[in-house]
Structure formats: structure tokens, C-alpha cells
PDB file of N, CA and C in Angstrom:
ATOM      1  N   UNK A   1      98.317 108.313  71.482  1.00  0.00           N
ATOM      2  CA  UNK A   1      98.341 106.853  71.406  1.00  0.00           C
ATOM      3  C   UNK A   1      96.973 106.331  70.976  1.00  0.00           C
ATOM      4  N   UNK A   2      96.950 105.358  70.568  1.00  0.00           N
ATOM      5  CA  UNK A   2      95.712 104.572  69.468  1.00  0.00           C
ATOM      6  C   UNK A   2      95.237 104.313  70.995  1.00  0.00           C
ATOM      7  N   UNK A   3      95.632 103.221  71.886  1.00  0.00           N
ATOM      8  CA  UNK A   3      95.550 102.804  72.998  1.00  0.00           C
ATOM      9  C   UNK A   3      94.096 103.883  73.818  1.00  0.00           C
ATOM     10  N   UNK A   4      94.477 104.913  74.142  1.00  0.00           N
ATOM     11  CA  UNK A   4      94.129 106.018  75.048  1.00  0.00           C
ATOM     12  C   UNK A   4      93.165 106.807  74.124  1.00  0.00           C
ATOM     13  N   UNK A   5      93.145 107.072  72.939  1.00  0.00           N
ATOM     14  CA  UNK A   5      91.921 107.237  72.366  1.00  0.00           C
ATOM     15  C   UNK A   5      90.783 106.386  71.876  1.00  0.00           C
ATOM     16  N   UNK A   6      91.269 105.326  71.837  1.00  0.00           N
ATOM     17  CA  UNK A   6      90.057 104.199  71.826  1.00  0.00           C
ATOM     18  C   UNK A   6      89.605 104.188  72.951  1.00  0.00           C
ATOM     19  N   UNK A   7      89.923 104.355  74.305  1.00  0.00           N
ATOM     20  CA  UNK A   7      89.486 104.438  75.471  1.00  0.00           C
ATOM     21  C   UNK A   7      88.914 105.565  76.133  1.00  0.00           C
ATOM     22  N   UNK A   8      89.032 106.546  75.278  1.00  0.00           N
ATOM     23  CA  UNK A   8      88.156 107.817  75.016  1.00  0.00           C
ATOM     24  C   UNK A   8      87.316 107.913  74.589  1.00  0.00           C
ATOM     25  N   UNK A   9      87.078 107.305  73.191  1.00  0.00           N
ATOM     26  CA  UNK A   9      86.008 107.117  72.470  1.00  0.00           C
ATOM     27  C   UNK A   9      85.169 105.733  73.088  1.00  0.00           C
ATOM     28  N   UNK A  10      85.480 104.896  74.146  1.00  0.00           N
ATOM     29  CA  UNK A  10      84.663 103.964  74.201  1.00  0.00           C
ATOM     30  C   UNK A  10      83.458 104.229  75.302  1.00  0.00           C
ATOM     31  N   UNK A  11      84.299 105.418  76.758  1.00  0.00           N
ATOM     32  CA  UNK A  11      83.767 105.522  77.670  1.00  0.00           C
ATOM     33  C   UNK A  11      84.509 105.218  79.120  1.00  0.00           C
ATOM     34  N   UNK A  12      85.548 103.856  78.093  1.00  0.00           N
ATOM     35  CA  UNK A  12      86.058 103.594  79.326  1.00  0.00           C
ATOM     36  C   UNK A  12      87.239 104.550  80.347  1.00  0.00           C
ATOM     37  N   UNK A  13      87.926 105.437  79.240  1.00  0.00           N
ATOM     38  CA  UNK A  13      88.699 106.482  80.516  1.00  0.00           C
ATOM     39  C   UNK A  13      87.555 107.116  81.610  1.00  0.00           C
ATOM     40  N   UNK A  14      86.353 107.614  80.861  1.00  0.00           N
ATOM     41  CA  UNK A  14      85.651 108.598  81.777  1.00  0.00           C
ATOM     42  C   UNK A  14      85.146 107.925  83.007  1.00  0.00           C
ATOM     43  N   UNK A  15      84.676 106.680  82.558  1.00  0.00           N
ATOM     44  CA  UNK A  15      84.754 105.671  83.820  1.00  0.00           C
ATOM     45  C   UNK A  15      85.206 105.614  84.891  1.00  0.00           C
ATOM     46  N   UNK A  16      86.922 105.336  84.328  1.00  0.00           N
ATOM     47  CA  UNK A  16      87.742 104.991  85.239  1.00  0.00           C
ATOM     48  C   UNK A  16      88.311 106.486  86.063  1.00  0.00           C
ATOM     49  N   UNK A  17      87.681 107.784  85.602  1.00  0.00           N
ATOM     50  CA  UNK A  17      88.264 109.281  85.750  1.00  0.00           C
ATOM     51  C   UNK A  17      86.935 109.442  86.689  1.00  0.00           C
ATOM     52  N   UNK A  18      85.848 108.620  87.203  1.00  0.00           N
ATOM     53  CA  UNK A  18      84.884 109.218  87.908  1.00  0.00           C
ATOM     54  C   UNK A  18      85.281 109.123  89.322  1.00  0.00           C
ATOM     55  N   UNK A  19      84.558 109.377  90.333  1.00  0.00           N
ATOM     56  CA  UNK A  19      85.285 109.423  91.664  1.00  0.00           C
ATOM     57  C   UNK A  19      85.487 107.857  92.326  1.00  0.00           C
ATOM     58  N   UNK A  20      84.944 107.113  91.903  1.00  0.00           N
ATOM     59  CA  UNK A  20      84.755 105.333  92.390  1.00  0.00           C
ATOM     60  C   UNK A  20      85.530 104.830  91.101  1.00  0.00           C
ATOM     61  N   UNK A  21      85.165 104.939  89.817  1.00  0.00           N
ATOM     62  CA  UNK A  21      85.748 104.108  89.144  1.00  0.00           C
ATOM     63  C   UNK A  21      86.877 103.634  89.063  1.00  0.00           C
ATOM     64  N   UNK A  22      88.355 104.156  89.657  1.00  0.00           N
ATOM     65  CA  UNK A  22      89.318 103.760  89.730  1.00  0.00           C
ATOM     66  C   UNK A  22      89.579 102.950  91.162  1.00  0.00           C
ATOM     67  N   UNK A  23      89.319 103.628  92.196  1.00  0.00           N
ATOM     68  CA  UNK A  23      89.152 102.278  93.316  1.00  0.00           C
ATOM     69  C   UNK A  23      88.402 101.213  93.682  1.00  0.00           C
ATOM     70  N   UNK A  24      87.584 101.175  92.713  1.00  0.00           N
ATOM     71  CA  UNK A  24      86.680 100.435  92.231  1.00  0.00           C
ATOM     72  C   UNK A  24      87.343  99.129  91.806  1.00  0.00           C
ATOM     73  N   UNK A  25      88.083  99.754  90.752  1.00  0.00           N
ATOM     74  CA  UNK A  25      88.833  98.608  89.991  1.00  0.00           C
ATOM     75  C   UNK A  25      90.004  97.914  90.282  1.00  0.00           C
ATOM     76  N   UNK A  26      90.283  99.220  91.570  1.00  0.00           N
ATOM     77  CA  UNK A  26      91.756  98.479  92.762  1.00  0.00           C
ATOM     78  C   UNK A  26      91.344  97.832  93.385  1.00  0.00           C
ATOM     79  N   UNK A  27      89.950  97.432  93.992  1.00  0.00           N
ATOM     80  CA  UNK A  27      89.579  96.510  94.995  1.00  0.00           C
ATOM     81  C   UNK A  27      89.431  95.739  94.814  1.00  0.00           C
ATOM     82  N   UNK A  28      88.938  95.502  93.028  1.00  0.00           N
ATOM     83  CA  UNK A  28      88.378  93.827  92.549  1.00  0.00           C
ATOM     84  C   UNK A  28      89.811  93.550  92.143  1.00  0.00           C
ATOM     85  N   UNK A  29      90.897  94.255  91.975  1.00  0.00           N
ATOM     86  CA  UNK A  29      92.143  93.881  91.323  1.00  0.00           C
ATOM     87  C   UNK A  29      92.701  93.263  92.762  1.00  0.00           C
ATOM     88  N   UNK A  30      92.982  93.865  93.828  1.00  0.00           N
ATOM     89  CA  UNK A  30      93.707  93.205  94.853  1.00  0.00           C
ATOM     90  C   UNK A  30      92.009  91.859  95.383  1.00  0.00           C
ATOM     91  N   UNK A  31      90.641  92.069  95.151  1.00  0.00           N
ATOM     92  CA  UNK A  31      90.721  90.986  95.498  1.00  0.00           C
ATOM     93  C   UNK A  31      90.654  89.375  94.711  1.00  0.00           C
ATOM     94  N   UNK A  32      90.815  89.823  93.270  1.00  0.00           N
ATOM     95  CA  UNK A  32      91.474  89.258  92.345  1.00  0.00           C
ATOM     96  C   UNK A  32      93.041  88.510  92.698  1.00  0.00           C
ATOM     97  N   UNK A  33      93.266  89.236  93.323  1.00  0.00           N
ATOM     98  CA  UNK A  33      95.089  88.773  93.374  1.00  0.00           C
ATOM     99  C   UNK A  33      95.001  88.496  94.791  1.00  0.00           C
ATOM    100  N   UNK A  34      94.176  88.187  95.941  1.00  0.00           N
ATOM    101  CA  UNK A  34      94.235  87.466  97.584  1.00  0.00           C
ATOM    102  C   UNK A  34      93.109  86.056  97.047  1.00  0.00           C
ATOM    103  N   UNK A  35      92.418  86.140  95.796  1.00  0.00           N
ATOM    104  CA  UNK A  35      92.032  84.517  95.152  1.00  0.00           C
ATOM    105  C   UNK A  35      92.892  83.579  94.825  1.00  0.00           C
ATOM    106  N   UNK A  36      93.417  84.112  93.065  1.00  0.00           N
ATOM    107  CA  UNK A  36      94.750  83.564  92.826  1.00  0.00           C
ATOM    108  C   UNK A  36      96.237  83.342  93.871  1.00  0.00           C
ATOM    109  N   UNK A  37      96.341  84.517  94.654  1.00  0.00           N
ATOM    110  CA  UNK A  37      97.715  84.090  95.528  1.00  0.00           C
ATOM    111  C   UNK A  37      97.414  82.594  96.848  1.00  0.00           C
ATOM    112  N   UNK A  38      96.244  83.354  96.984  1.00  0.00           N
ATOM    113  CA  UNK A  38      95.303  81.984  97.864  1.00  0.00           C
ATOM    114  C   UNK A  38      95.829  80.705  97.899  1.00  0.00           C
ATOM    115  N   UNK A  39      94.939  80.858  96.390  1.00  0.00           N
ATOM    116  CA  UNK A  39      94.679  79.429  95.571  1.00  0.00           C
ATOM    117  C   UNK A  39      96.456  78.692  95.401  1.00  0.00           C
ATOM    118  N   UNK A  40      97.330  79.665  95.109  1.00  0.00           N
ATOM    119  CA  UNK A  40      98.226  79.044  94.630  1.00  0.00           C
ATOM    120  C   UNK A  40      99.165  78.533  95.681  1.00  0.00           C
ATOM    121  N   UNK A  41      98.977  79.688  96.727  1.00  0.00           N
ATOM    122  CA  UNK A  41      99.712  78.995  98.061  1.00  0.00           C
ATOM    123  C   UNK A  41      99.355  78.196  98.810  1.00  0.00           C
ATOM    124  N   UNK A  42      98.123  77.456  98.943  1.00  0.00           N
ATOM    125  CA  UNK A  42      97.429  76.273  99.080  1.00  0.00           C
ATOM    126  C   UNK A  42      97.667  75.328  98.316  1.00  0.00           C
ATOM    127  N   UNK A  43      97.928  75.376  97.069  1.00  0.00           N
ATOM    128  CA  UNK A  43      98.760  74.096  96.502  1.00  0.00           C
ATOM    129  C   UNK A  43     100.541  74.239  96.966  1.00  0.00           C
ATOM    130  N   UNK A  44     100.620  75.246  97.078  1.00  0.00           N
ATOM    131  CA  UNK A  44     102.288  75.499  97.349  1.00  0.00           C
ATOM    132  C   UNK A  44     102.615  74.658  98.932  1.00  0.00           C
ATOM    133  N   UNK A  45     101.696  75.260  99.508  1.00  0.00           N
ATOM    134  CA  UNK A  45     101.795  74.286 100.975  1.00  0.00           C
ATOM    135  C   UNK A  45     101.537  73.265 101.402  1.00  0.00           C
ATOM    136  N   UNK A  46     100.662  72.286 100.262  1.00  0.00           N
ATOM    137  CA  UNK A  46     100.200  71.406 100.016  1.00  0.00           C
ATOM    138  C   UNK A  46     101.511  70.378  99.156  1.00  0.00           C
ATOM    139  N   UNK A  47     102.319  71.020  98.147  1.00  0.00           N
ATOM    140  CA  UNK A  47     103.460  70.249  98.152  1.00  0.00           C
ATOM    141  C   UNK A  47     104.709  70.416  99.172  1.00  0.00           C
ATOM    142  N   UNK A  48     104.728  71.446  99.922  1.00  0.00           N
ATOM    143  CA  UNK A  48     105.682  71.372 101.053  1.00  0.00           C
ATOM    144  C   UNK A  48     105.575  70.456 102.019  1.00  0.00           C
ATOM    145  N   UNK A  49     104.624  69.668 101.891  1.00  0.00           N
ATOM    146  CA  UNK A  49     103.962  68.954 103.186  1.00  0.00           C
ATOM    147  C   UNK A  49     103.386  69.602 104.366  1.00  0.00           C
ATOM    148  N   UNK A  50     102.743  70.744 104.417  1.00  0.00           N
ATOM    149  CA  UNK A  50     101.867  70.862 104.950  1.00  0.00           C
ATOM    150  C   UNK A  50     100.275  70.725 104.633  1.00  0.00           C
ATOM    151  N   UNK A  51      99.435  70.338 105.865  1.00  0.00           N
ATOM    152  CA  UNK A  51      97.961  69.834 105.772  1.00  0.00           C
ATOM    153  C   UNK A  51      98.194  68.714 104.581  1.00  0.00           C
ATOM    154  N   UNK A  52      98.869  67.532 105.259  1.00  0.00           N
ATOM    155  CA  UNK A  52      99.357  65.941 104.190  1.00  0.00           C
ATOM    156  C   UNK A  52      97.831  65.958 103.931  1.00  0.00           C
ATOM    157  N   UNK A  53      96.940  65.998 105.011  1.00  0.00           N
ATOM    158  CA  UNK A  53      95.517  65.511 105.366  1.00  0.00           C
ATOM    159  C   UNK A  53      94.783  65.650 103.781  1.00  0.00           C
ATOM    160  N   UNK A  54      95.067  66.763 103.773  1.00  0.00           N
ATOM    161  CA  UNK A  54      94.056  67.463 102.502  1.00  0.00           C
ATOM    162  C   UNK A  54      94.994  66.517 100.832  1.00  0.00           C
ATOM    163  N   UNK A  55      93.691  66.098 100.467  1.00  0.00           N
ATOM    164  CA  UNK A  55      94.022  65.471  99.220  1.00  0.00           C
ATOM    165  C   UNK A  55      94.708  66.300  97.644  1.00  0.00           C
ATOM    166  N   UNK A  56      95.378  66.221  97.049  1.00  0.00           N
ATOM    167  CA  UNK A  56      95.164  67.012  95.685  1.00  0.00           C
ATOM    168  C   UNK A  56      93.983  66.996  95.265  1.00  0.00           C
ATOM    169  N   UNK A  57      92.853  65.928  94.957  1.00  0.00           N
ATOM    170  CA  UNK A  57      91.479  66.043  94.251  1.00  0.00           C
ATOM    171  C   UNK A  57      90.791  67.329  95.585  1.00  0.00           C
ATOM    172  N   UNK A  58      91.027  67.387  96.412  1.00  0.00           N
ATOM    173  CA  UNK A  58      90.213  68.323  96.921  1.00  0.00           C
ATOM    174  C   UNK A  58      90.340  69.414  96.613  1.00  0.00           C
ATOM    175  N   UNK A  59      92.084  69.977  96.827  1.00  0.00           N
ATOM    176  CA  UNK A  59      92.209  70.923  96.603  1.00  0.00           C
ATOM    177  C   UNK A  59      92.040  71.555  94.944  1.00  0.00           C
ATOM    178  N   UNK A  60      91.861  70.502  94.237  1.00  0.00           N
ATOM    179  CA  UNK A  60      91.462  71.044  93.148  1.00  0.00           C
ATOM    180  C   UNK A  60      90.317  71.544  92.514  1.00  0.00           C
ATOM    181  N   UNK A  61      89.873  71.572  93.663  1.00  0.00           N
ATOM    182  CA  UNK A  61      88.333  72.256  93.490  1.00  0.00           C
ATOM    183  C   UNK A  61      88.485  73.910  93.714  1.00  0.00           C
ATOM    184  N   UNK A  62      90.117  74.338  94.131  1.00  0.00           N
ATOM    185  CA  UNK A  62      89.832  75.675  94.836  1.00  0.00           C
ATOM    186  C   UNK A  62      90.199  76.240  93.330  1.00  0.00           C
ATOM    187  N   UNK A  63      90.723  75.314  92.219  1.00  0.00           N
ATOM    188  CA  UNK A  63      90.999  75.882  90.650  1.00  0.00           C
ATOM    189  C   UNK A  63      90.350  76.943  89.866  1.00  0.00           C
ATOM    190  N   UNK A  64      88.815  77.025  90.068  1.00  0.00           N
ATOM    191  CA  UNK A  64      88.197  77.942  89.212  1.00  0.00           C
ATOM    192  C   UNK A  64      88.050  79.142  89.956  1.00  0.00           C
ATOM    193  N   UNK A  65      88.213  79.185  91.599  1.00  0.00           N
ATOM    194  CA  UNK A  65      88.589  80.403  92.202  1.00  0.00           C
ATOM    195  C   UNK A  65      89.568  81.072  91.784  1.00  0.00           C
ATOM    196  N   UNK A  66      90.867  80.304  91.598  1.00  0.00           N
ATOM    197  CA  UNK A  66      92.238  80.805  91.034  1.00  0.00           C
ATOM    198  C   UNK A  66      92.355  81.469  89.906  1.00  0.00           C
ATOM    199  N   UNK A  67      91.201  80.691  88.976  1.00  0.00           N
ATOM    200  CA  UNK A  67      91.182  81.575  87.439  1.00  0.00           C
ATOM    201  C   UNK A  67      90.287  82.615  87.540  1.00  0.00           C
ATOM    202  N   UNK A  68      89.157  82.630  88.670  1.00  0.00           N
ATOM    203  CA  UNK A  68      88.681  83.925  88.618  1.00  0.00           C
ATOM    204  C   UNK A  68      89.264  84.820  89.075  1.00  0.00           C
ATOM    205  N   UNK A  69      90.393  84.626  89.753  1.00  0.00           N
ATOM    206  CA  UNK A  69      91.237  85.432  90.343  1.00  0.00           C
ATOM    207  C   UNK A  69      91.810  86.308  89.445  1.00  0.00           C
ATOM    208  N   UNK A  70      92.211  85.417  88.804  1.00  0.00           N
ATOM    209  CA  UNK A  70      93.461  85.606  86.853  1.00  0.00           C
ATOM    210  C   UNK A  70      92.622  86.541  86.379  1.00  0.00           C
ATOM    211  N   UNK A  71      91.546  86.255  85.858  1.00  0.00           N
ATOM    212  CA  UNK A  71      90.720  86.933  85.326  1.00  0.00           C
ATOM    213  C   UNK A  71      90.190  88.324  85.576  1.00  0.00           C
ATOM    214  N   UNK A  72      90.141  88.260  86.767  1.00  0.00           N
ATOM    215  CA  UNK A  72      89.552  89.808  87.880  1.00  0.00           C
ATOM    216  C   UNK A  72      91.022  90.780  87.326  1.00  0.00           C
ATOM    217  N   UNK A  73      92.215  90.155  87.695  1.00  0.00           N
ATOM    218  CA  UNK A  73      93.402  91.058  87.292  1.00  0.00           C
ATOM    219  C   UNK A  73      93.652  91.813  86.162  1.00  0.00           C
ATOM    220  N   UNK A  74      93.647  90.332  84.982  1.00  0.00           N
ATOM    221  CA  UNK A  74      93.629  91.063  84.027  1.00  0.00           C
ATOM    222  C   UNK A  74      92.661  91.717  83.571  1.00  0.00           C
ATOM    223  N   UNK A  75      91.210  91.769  83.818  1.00  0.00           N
ATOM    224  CA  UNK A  75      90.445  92.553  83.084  1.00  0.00           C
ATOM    225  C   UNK A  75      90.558  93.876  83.986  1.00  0.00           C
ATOM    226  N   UNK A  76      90.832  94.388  85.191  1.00  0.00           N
ATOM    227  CA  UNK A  76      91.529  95.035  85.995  1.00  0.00           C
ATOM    228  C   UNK A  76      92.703  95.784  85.737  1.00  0.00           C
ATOM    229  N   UNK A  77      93.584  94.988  85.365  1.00  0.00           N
ATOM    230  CA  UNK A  77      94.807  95.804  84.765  1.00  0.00           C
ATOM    231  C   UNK A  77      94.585  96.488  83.598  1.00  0.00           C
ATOM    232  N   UNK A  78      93.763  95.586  82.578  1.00  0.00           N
ATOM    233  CA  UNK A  78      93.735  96.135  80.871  1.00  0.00           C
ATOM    234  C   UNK A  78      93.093  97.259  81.362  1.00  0.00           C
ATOM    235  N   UNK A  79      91.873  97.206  82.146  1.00  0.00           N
ATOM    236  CA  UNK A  79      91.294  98.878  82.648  1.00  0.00           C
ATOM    237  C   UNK A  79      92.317 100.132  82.869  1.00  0.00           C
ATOM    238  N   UNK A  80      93.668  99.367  83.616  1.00  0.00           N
ATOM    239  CA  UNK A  80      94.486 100.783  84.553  1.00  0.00           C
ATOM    240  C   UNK A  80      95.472 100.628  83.305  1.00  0.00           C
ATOM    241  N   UNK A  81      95.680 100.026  82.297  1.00  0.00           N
ATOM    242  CA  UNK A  81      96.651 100.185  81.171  1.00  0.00           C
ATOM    243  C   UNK A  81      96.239 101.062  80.331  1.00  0.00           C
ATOM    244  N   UNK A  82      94.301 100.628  79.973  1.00  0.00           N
ATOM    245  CA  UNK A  82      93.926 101.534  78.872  1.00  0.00           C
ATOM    246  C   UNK A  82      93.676 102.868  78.987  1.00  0.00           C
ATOM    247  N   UNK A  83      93.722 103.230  80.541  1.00  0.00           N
ATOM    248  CA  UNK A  83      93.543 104.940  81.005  1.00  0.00           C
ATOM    249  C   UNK A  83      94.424 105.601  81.138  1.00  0.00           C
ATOM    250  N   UNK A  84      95.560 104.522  81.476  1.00  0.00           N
ATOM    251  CA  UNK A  84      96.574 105.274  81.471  1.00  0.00           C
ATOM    252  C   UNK A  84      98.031 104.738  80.598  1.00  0.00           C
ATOM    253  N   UNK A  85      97.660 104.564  79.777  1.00  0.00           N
ATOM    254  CA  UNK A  85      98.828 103.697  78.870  1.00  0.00           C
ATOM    255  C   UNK A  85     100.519 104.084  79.328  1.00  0.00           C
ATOM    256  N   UNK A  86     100.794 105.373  79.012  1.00  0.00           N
ATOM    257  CA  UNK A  86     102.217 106.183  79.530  1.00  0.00           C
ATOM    258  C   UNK A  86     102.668 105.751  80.696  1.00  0.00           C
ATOM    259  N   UNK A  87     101.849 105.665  81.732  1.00  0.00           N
ATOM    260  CA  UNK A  87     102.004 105.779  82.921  1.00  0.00           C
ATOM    261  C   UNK A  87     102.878 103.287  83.076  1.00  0.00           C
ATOM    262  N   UNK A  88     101.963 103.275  82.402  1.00  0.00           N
ATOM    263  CA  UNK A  88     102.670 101.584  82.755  1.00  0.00           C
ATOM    264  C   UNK A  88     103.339 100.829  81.497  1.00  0.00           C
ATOM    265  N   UNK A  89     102.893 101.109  80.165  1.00  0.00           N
ATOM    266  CA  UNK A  89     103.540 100.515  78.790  1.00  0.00           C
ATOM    267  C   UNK A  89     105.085 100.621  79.081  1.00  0.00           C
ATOM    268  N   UNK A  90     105.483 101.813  79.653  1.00  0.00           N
ATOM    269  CA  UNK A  90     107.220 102.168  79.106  1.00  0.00           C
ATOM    270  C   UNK A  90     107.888 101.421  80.734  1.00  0.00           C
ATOM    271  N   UNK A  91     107.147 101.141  81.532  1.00  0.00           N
ATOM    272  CA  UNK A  91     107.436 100.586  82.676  1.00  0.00           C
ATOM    273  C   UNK A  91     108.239  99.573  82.860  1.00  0.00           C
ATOM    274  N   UNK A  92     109.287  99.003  83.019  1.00  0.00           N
ATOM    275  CA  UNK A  92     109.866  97.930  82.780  1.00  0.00           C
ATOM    276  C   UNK A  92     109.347  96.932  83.692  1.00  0.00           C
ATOM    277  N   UNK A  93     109.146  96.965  84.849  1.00  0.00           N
ATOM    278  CA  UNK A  93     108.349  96.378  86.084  1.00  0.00           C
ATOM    279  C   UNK A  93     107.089  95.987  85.695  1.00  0.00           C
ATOM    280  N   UNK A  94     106.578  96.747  84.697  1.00  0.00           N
ATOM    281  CA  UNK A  94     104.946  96.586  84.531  1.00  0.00           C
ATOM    282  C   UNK A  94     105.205  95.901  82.744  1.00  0.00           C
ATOM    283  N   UNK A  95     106.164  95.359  82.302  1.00  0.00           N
ATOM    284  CA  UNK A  95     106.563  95.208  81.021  1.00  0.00           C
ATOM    285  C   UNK A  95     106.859  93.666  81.455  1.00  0.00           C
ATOM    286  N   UNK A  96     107.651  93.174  82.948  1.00  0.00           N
ATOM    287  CA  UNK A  96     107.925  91.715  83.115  1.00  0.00           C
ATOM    288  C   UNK A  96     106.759  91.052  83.940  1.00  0.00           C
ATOM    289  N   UNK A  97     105.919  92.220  84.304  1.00  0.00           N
ATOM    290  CA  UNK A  97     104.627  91.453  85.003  1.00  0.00           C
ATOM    291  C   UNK A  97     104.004  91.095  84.102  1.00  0.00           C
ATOM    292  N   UNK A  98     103.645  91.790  82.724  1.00  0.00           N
ATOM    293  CA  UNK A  98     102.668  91.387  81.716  1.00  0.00           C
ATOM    294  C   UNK A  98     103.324  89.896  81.239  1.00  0.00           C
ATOM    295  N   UNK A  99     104.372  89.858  81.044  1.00  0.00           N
ATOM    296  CA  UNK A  99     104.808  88.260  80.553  1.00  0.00           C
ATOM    297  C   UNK A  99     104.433  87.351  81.392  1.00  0.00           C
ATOM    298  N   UNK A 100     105.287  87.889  82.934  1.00  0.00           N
ATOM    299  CA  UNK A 100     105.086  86.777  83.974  1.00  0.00           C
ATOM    300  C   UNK A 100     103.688  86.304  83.885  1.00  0.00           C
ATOM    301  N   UNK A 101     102.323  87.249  83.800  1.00  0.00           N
ATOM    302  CA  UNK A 101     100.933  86.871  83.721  1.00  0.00           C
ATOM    303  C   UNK A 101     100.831  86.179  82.356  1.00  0.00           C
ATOM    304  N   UNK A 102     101.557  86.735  81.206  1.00  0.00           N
ATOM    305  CA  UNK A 102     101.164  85.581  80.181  1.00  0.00           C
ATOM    306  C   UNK A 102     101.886  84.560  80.407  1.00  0.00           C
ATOM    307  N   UNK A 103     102.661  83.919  80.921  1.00  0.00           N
ATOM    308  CA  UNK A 103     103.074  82.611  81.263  1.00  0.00           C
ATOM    309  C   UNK A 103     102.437  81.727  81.782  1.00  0.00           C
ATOM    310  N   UNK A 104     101.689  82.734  83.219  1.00  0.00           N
ATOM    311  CA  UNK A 104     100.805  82.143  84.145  1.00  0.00           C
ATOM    312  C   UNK A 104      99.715  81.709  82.876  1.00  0.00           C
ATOM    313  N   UNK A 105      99.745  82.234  82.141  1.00  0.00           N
ATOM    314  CA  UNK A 105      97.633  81.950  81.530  1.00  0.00           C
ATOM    315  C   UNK A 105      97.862  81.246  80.609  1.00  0.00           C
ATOM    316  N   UNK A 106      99.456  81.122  80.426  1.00  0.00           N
ATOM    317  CA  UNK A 106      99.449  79.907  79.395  1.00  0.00           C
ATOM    318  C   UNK A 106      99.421  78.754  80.324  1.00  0.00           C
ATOM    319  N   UNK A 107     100.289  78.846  81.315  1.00  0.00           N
ATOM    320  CA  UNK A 107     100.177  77.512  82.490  1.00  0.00           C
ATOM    321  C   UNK A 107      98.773  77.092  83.128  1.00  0.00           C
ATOM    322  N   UNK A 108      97.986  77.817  83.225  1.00  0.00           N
ATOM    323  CA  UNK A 108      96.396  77.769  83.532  1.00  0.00           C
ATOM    324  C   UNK A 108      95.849  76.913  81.949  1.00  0.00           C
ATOM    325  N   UNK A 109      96.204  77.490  80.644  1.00  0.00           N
ATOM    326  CA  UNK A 109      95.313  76.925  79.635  1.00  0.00           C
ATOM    327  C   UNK A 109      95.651  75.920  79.775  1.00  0.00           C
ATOM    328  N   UNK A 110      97.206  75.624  79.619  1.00  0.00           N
ATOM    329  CA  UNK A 110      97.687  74.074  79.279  1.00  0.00           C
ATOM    330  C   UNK A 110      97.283  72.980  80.176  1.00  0.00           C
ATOM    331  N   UNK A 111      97.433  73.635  81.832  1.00  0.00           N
ATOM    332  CA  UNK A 111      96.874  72.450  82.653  1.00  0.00           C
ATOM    333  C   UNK A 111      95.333  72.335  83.423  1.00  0.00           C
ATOM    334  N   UNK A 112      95.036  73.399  83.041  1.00  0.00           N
ATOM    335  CA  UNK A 112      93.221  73.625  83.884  1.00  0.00           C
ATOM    336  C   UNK A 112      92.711  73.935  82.534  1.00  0.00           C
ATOM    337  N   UNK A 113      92.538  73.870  81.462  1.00  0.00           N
ATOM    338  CA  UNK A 113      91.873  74.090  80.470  1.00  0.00           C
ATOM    339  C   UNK A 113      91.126  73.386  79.129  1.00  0.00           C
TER     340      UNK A 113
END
């Protein structure tokens, strides 16, 4: 695959093949994804009517946490895709998450951007 040898030739498999580099990149990935899930269930509970107290302008300050969240993932995932392409490309599970996330980052450009 083009994929997995560009990632050979860049450095980045050997990286991710050292003894830290791969849990490395699971830790900023899950804490990438306890930002964004955070962030989003704080507005989620925030339209359920819970904490009325708390304003929307406030909580919209927790926004650029949320995209660093986005961000931590995907540059996180493209890491565990490009080392191991086989292992998640043919994945169907890992084929409707990649959309579901491009939906999300189109919904992030269009309304936080």
C-alpha cells in the first residue's frame, strides 16, 4: 500500500513500532475524545434543561476545548491508520466512524469556524 510505505519512508511507522509510541498516541487519543465528549455533553445537558443556571455564552467558551479534542483524534487516528492501514481501511466500523468524524468537522467548520 502507498499508505504504509509513505509511513515507512517518513519515520512515522518506526515511531509508532517503538515501545511508548503507540500508547502514547492512545492516551492523547482517549484524552482527545473525554474533551470533545465533555464538551459536547455539556451542551447536550445544557439543552435538556439541566444546570438552566449556566448561560449558552458561557458555555461557549468550553468550544475550542472541543476542537482540540477533534483535533487530538484525528491527528491520533491518521497516526493508528497510517501504521496500520489493513488493520482499519477494510473495517466497516472504522469506515462509518471516519464519515461520522467528517460530518462532525464539517459541523464544527460551519458553526465554530
Amino acid at each position: 500500500m502507498a499508505i504504509e510505505q509513505w509511513a515507512r519512508d517518513t519515520g512515522i511507522f518506526a515511531m509508532m513500532n517503538t515501545k511508548w509510541g503507540w500508547p502514547i498516541a492512545e492516551i492523547i487519543h482517549f484524552f482527545g475524545l473525554c474533551l470533545l465528549i465533555g464538551t459536547v455533553g455539556m451542551f447536550d445537558l445544557r439543552m435538556m434543561g439541566v444546570a438552566r443556571g449556566v448561560t449558552m455564552k458561557e458555555l461557549h467558551r468550553l468550544v475550542p476545548f472541543g476542537i482540540a479534542g477533534y483535533a487530538m483524534c484525528v491527528v491520533t487516528g491518521l497516526l493508528f491508520v497510517v501504521t496500520a492501514p489493513g488493520q482499519y481501511l477494510y473495517n466497516p466500523a472504522m469506515q462509518a466512524k471516519i464519515m461520522l468524524m467528517g460530518v462532525a468537522g464539517v459541523n464544527m467548520a460551519v458553526f465554530y469556524g
